[in-house]
N, C-alpha and C. Protein backbone atom coordinates (compact mmCIF):
# COMPACT_ATOMS: atom_id res chain seq x y z
N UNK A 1 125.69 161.27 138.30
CA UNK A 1 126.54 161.25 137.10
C UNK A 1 127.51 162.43 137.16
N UNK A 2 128.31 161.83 136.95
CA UNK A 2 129.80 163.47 137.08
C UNK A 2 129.90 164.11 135.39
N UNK A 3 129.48 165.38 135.94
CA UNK A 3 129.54 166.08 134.67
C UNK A 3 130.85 166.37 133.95
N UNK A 4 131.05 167.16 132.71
CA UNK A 4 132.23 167.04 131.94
C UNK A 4 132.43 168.98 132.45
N UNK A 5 133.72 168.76 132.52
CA UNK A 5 134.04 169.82 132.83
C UNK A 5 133.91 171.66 131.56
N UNK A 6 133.30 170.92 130.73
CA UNK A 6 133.28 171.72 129.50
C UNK A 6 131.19 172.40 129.81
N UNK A 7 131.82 173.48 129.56
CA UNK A 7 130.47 174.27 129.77
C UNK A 7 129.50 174.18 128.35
N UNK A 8 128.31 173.37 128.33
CA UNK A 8 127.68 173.27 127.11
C UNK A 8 126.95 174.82 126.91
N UNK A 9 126.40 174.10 125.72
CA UNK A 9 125.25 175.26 125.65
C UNK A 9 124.20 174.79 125.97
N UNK A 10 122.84 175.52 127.03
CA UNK A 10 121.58 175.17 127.49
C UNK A 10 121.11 173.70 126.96
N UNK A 11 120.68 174.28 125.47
CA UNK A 11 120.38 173.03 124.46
C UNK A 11 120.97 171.68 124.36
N UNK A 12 121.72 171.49 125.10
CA UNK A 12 122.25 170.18 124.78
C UNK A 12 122.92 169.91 126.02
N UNK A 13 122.21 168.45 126.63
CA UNK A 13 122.74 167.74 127.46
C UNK A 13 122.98 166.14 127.68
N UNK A 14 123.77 165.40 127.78
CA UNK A 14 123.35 163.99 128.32
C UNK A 14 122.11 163.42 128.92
N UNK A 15 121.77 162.08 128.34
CA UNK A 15 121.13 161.44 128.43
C UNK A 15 120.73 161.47 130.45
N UNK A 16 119.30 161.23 130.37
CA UNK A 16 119.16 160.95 132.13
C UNK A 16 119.23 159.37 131.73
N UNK A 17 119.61 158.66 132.42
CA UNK A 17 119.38 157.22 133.12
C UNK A 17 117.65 156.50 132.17
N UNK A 18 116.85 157.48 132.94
CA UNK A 18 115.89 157.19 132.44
C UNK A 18 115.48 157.86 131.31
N UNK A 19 115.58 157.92 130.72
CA UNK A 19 115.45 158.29 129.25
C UNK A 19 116.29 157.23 127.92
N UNK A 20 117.33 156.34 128.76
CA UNK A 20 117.88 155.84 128.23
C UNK A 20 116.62 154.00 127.44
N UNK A 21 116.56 153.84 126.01
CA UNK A 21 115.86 153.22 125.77
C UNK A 21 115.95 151.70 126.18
N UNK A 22 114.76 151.10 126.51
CA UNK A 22 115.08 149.65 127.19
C UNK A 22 115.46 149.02 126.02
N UNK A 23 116.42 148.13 126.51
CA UNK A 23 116.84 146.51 125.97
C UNK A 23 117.58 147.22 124.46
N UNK A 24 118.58 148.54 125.05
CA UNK A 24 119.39 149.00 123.91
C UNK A 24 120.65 148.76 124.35
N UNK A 25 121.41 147.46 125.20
CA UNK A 25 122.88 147.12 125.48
C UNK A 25 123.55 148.71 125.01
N UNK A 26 123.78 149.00 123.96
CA UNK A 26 125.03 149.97 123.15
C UNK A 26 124.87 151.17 123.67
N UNK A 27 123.48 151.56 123.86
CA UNK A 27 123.47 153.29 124.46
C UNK A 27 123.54 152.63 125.69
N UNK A 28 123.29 152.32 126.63
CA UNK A 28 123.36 151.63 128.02
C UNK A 28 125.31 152.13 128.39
N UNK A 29 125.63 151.31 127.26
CA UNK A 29 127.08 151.01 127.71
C UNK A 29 127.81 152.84 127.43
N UNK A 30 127.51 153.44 126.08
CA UNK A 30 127.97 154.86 125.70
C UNK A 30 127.44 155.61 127.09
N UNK A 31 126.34 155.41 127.00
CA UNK A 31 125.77 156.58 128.64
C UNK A 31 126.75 156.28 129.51
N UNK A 32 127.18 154.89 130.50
CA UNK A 32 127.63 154.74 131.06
C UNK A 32 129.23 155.38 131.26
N UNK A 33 129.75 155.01 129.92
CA UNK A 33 131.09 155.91 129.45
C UNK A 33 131.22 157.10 129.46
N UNK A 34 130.27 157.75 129.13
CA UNK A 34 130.13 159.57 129.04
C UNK A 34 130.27 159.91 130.26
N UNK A 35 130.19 158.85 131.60
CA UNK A 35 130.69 159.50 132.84
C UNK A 35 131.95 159.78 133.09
N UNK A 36 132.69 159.27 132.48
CA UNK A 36 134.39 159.75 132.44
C UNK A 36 134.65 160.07 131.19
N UNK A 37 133.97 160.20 130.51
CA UNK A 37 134.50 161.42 129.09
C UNK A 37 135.19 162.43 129.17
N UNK A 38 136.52 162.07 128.19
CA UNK A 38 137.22 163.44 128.37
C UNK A 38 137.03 164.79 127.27
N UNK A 39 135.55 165.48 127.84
CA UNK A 39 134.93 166.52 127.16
C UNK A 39 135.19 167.46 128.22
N UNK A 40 136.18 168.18 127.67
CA UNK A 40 136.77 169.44 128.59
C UNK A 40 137.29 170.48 127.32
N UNK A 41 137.73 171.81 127.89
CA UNK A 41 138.20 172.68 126.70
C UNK A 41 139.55 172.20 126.18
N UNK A 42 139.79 172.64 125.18
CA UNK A 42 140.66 171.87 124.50
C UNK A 42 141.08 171.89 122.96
N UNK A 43 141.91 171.34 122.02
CA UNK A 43 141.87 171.23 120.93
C UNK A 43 142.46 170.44 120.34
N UNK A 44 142.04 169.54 119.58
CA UNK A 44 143.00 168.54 118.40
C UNK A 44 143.98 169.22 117.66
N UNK A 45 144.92 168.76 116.78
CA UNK A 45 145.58 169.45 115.44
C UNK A 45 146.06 168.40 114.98
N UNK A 46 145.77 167.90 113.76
CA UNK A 46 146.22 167.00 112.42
C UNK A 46 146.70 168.24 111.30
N UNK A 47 147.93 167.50 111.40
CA UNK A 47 149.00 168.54 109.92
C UNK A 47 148.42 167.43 108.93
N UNK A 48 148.23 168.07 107.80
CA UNK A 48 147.63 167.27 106.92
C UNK A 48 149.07 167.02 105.97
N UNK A 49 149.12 165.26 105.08
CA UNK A 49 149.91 165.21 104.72
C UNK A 49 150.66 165.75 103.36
N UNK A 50 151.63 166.15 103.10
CA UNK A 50 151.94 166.78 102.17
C UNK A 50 151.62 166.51 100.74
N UNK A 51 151.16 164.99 100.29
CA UNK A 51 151.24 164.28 99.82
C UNK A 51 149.71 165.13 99.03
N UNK A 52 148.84 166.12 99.88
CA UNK A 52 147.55 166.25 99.54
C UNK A 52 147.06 168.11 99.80
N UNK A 53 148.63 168.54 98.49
CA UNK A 53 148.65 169.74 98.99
C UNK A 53 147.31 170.51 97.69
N UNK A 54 146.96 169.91 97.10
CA UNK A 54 146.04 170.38 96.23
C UNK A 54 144.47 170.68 97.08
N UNK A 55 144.28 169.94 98.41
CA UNK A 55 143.27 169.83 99.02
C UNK A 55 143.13 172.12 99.09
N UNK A 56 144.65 172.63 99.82
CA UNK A 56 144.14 173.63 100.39
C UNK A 56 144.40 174.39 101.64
N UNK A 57 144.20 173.53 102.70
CA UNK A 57 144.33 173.52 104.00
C UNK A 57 145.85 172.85 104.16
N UNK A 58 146.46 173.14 105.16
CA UNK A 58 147.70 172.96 106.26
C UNK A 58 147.18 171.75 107.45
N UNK A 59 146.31 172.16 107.72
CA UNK A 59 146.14 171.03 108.97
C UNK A 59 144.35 171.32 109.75
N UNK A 60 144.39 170.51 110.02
CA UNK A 60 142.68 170.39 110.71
C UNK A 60 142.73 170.52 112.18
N UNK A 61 141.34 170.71 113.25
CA UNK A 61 141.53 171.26 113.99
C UNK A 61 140.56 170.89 114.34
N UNK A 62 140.11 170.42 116.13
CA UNK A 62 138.73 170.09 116.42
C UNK A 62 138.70 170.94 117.59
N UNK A 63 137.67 171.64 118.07
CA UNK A 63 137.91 172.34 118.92
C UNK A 63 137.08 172.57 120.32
N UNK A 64 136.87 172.27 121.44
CA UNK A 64 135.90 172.31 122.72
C UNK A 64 136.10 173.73 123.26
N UNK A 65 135.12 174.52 123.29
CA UNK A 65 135.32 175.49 124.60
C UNK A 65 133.86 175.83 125.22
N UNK A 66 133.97 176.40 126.29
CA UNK A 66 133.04 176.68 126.67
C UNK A 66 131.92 177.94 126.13
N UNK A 67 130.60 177.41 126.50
CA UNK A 67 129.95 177.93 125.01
C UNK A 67 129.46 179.17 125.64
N UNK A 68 129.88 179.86 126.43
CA UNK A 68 129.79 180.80 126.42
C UNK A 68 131.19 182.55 126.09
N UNK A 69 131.83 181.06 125.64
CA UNK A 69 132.86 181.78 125.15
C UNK A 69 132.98 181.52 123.54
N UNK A 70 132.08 180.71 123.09
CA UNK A 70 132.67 180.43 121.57
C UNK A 70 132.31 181.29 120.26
N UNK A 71 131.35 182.38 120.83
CA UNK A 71 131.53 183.38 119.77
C UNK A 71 133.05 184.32 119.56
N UNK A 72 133.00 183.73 121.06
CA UNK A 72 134.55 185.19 120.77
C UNK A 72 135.69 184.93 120.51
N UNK A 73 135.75 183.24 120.46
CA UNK A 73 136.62 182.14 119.88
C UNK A 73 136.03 182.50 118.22
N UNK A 74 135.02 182.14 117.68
CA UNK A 74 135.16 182.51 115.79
C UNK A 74 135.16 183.84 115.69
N UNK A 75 135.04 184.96 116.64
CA UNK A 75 135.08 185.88 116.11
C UNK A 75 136.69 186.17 115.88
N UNK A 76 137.49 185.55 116.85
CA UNK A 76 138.91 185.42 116.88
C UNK A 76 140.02 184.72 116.05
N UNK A 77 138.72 183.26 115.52
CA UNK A 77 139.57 182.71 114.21
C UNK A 77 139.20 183.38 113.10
N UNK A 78 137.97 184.05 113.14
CA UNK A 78 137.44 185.43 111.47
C UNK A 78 138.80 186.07 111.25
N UNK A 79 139.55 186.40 112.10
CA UNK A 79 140.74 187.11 111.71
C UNK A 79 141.56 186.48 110.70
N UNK A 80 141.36 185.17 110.84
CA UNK A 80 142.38 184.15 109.57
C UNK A 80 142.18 184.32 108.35
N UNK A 81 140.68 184.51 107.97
CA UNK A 81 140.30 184.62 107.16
C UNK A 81 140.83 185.70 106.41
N UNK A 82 140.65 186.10 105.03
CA UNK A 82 141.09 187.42 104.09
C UNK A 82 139.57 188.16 104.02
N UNK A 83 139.78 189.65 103.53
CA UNK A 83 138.84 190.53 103.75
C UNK A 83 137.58 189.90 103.16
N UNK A 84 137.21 188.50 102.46
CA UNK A 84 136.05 187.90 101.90
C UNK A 84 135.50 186.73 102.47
N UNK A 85 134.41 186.37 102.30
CA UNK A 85 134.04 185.21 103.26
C UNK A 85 132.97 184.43 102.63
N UNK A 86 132.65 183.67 102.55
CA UNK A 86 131.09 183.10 102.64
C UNK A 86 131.03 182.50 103.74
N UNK A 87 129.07 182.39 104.34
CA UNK A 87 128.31 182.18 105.21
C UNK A 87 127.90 181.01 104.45
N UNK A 88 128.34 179.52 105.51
CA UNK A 88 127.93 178.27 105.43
C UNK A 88 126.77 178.37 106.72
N UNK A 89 125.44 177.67 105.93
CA UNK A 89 124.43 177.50 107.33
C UNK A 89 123.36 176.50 106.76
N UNK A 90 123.00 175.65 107.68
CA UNK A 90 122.03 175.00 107.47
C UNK A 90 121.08 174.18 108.74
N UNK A 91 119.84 173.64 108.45
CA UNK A 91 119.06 172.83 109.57
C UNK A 91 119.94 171.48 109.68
N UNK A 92 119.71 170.99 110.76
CA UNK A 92 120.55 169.77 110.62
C UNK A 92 119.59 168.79 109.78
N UNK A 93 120.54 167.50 109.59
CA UNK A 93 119.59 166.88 108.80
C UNK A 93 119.49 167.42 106.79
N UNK A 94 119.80 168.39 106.61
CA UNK A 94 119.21 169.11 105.68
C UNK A 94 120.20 169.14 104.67
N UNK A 95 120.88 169.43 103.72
CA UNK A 95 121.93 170.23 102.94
C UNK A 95 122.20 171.40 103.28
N UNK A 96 123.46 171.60 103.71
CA UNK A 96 124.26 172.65 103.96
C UNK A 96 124.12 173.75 102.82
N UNK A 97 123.64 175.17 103.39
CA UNK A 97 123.60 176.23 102.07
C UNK A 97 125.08 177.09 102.07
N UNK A 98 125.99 177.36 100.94
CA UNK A 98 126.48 178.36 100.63
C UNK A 98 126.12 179.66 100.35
N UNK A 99 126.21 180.42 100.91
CA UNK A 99 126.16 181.62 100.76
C UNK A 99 127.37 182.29 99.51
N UNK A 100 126.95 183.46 98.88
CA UNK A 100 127.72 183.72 98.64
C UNK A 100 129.10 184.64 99.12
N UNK A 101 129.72 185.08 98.36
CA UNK A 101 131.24 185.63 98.80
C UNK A 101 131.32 187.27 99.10
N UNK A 102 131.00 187.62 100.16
CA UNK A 102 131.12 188.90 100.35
C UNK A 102 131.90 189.35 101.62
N UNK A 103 132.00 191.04 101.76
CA UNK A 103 132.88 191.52 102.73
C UNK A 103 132.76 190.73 104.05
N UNK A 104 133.58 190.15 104.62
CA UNK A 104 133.80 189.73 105.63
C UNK A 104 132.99 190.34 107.19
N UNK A 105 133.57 191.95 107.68
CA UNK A 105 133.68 191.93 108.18
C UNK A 105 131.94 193.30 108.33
N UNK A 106 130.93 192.86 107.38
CA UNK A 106 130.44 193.04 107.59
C UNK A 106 129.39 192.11 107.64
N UNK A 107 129.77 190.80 106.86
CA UNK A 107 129.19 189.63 106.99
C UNK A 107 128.71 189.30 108.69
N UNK A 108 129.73 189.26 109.16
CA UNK A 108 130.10 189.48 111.05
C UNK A 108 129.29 190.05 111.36
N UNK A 109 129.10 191.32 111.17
CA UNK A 109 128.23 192.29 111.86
C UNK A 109 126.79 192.15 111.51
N UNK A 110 126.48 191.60 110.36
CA UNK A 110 124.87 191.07 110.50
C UNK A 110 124.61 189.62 111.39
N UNK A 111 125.54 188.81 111.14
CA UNK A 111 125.32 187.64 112.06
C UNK A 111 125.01 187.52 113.79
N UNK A 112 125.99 188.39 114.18
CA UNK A 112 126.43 189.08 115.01
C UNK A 112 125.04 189.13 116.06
N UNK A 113 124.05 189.73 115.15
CA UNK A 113 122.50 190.08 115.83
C UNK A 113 122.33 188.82 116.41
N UNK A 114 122.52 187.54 115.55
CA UNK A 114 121.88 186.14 116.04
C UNK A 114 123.12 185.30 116.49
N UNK A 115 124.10 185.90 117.01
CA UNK A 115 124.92 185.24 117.80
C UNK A 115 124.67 183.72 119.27
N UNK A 116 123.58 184.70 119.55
CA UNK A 116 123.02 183.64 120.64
C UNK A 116 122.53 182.76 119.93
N UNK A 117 121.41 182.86 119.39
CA UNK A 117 120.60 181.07 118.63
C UNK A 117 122.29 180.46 117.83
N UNK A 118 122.97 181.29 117.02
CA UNK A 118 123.85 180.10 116.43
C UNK A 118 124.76 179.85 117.32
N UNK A 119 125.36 180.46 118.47
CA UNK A 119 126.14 179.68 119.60
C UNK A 119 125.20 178.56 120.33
N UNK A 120 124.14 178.44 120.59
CA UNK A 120 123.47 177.46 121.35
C UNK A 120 122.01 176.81 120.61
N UNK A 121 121.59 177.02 119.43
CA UNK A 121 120.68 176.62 118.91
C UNK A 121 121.12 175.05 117.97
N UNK A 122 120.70 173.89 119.02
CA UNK A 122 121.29 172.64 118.42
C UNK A 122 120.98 171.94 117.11
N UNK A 123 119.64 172.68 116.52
CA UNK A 123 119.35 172.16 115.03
C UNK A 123 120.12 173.14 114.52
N UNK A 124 120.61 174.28 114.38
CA UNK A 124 121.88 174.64 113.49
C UNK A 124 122.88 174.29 112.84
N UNK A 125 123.46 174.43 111.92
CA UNK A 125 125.07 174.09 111.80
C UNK A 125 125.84 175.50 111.10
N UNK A 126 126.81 176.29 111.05
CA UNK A 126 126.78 176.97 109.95
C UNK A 126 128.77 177.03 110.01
N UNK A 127 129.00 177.57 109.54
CA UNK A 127 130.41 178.18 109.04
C UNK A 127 131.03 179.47 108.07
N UNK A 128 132.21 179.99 107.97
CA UNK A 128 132.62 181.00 107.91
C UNK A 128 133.78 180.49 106.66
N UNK A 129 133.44 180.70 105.87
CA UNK A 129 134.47 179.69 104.62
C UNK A 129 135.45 180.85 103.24
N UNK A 130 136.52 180.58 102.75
CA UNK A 130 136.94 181.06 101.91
C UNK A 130 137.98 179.53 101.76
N UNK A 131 137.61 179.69 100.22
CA UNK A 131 138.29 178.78 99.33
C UNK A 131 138.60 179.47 97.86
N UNK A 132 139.95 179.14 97.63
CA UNK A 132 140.47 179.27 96.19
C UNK A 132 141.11 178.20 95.42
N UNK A 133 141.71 178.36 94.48
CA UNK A 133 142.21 177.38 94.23
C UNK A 133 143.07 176.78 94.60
N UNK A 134 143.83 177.57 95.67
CA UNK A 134 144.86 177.16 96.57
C UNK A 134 144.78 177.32 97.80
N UNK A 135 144.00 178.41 98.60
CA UNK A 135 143.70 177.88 99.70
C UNK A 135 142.24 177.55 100.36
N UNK A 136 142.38 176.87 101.31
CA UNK A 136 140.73 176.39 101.98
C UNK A 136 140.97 177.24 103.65
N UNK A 137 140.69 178.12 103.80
CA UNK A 137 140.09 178.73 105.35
C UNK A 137 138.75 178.20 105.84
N UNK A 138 138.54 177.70 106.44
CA UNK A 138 137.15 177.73 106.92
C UNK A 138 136.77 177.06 108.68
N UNK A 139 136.17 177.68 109.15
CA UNK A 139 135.61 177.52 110.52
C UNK A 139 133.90 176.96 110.62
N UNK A 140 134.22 176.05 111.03
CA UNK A 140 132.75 175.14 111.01
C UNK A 140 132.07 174.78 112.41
N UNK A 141 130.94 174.85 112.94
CA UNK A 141 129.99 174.82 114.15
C UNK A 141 128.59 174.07 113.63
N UNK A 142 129.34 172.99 113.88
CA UNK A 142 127.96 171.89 113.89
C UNK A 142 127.05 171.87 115.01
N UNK A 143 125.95 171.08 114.60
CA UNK A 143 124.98 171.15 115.92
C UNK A 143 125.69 170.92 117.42
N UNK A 144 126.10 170.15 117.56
CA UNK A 144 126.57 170.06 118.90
C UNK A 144 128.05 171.16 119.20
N UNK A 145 128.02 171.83 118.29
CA UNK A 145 128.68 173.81 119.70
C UNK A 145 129.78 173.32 119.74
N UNK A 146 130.88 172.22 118.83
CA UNK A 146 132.16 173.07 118.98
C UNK A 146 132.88 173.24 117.37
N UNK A 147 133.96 173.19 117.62
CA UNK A 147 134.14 174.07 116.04
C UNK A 147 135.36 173.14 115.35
N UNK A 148 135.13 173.26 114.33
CA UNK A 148 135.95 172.28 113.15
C UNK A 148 136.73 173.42 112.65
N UNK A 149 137.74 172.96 112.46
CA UNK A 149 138.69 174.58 111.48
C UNK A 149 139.61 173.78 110.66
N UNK A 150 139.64 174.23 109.50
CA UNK A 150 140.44 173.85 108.34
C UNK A 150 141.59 175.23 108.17
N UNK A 151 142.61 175.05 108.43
CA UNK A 151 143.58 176.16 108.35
C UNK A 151 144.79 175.81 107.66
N UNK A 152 145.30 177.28 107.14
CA UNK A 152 146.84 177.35 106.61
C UNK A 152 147.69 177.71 107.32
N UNK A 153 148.12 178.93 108.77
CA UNK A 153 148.89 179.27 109.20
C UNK A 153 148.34 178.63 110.52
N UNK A 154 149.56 177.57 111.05
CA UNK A 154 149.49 177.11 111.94
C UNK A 154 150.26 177.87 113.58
N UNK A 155 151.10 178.36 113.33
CA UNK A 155 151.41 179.34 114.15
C UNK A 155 150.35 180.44 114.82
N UNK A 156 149.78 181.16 113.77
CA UNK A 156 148.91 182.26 114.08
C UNK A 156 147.56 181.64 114.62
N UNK A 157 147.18 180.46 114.40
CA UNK A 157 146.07 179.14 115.18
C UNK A 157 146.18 179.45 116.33
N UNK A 158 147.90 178.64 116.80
CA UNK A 158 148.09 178.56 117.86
C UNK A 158 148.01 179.53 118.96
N UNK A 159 148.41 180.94 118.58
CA UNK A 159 148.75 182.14 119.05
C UNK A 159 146.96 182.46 119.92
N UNK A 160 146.27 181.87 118.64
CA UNK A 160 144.65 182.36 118.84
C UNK A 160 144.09 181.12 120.04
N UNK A 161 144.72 180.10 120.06
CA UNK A 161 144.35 179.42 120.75
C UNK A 161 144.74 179.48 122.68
N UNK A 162 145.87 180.00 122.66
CA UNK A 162 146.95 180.37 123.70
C UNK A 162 146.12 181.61 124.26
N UNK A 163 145.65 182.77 123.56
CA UNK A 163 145.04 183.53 124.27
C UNK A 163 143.62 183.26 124.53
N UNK A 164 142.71 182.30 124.39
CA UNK A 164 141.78 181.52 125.16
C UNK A 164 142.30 180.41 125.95
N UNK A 165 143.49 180.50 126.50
CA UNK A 165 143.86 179.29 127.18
C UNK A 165 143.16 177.96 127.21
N UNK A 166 143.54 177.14 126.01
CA UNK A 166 142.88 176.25 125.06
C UNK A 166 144.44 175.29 124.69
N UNK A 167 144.82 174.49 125.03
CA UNK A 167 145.89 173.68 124.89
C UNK A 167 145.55 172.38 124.01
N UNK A 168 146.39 171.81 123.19
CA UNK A 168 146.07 170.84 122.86
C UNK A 168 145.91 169.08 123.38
N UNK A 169 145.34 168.53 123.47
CA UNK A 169 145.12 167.37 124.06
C UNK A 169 144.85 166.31 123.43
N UNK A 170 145.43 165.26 124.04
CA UNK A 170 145.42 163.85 123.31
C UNK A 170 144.12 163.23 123.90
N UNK A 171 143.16 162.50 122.77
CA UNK A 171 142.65 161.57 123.18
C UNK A 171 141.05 162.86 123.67
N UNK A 172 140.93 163.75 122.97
CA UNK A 172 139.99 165.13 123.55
C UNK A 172 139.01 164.23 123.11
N UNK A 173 137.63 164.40 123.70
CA UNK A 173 136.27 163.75 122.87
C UNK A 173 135.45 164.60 122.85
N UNK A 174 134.21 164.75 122.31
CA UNK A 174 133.43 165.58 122.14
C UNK A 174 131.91 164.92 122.43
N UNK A 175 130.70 165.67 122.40
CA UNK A 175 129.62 165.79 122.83
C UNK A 175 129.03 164.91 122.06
N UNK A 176 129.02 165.07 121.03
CA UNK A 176 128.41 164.09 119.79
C UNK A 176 128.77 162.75 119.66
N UNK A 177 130.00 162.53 120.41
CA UNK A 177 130.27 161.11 120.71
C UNK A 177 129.06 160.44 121.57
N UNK A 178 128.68 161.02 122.18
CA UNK A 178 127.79 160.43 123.39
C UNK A 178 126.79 160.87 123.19
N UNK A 179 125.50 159.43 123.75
CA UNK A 179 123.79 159.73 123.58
C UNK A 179 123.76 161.02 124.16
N UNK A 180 123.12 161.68 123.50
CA UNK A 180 122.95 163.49 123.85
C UNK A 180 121.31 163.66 123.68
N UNK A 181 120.60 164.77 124.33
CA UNK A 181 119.28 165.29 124.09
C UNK A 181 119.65 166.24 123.49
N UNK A 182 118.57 166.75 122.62
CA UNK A 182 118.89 168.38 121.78
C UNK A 182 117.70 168.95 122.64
N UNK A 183 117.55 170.33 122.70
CA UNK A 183 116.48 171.03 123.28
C UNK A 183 115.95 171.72 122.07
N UNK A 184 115.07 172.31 122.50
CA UNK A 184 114.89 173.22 121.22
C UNK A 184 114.83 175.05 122.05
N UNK A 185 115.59 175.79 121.37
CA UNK A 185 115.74 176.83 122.35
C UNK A 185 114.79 177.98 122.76
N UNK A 186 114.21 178.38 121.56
CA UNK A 186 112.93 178.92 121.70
C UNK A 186 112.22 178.45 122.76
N UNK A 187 112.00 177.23 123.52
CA UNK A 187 111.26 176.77 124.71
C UNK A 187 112.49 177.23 125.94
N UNK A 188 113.27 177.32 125.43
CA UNK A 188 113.98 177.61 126.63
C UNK A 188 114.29 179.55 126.73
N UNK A 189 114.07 180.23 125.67
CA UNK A 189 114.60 181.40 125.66
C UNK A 189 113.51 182.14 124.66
N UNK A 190 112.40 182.88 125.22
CA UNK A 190 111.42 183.57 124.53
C UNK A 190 111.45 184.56 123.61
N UNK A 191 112.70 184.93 123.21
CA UNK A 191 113.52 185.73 122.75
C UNK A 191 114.58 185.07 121.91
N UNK A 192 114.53 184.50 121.62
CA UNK A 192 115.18 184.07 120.63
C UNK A 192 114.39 183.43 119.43
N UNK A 193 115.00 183.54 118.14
CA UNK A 193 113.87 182.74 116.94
C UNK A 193 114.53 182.00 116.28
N UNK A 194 112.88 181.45 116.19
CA UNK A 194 113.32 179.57 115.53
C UNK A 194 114.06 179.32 114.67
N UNK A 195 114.59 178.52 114.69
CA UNK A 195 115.31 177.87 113.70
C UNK A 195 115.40 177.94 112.04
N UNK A 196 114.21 177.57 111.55
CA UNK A 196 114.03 177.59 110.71
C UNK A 196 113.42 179.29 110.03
N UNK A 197 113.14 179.90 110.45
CA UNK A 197 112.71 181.58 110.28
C UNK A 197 114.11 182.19 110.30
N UNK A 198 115.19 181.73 111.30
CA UNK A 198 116.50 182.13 111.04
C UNK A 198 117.38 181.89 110.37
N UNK A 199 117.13 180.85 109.23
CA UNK A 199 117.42 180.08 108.54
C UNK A 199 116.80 180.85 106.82
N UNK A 200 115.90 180.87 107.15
CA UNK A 200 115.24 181.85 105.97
C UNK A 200 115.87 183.00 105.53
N UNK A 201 115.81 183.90 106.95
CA UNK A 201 116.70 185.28 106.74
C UNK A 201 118.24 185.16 106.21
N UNK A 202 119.02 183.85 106.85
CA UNK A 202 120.32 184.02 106.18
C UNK A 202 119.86 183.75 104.57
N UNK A 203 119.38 182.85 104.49
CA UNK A 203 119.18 182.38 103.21
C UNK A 203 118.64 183.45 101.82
N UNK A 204 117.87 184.61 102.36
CA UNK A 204 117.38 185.95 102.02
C UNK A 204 118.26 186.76 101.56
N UNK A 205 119.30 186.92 102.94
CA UNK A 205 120.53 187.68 102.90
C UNK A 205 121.83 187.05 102.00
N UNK A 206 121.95 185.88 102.02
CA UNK A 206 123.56 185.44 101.59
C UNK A 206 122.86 184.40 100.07
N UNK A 207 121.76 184.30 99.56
CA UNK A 207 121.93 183.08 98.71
C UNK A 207 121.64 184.37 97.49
């Protein structure tokens, strides 16, 4: 099987052949497709229409990079943000928790510790959010490791995107399109903590 040129995180890989379930035609045919998937680094951009300026946001944003670079990719879109933030995080599956609204850029620096489990820990989801009544910032990392961004200055995006040499592309797909395994990372990394215990502590710290 020819891999995708996009560097995952540990936790998450394509389906083997055999693992694939009998007498399921539809994953049969998706597995088969994920061999020419175009999951490489990269990024979408939808200008959102004017028509729906009460929403907040300027334009949306889907984003692939390699996951060993994607902390330093949000630590790079945190800059968009204004000196306040809330911490979006949750189990998958679960309701998403808000955190509340505090200094930014020390928000960062506690997260910061658990950088590794939320770059590669696939039951995760969390995000980096400020909303008012007029604008919506926010950077989002769902389970499958790449990043959703809701933005206002589209220029200064781009600028951030250009210095990760990250271009935009037509037709980009992502991981979650395709039958995927989740790992669980703690089995893979003895040093790192679970999910749900890390999940507690934000929840300790930000609710």
């Amino acid at each position: 099987m020819t891999k995708p040129s996009l560097e995952l995180p540990t936790t998450i890989r394509f389906l083997h052949e055999d693992e694939i379930p009998l007498n399921n035609p539809s994953v049969l045919k998706r597995w088969q497709e994920s061999k020419t998937a175009n999951i490489v680094q990269g990024y979408t951009l939808t200008v959102k229409d004017d028509d729906n300026d009460s929403l907040g946001f300027r334009f949306y944003s889907e984003i692939n990079i390699d996951n060993s670079n994607l902390w330093k990719l949000i630590i790079a879109l945190s800059k968009t943000l204004p000196d306040i933030a809330a911490f979006l995080f949750g189990y998958i599956d679960f309701d998403l928790n808000y955190g509340r609204y505090v200094e930014k850029e020390s928000l960062l620096e506690y997260i910061a510790q658990y950088k590794n489990e939320l770059a590669q820990d696939a039951f995760i989801n969390f995000g980096l959010i400020y909303n008012d009544e007029e604008v919506l910032i926010e950077i989002f990392i769902d389970e499958s490791k790449y990043i959703k961004y809701w933005g206002v200055d589209e220029e200064q995006f781009k600028v951030i995107m250009n210095e990760f040499g990250l271009e935009e592309i037509e037709k980009l797909e992502f991981i979650d399109e395709y039958p995927k395994v989740r790992e669980v990372l703690t089995r893979l990394d003895d040093k790192a903590l679970d999910s749900k215990i890390l999940i507690e502590l934000f929840a300790q710290k930000y609710l």
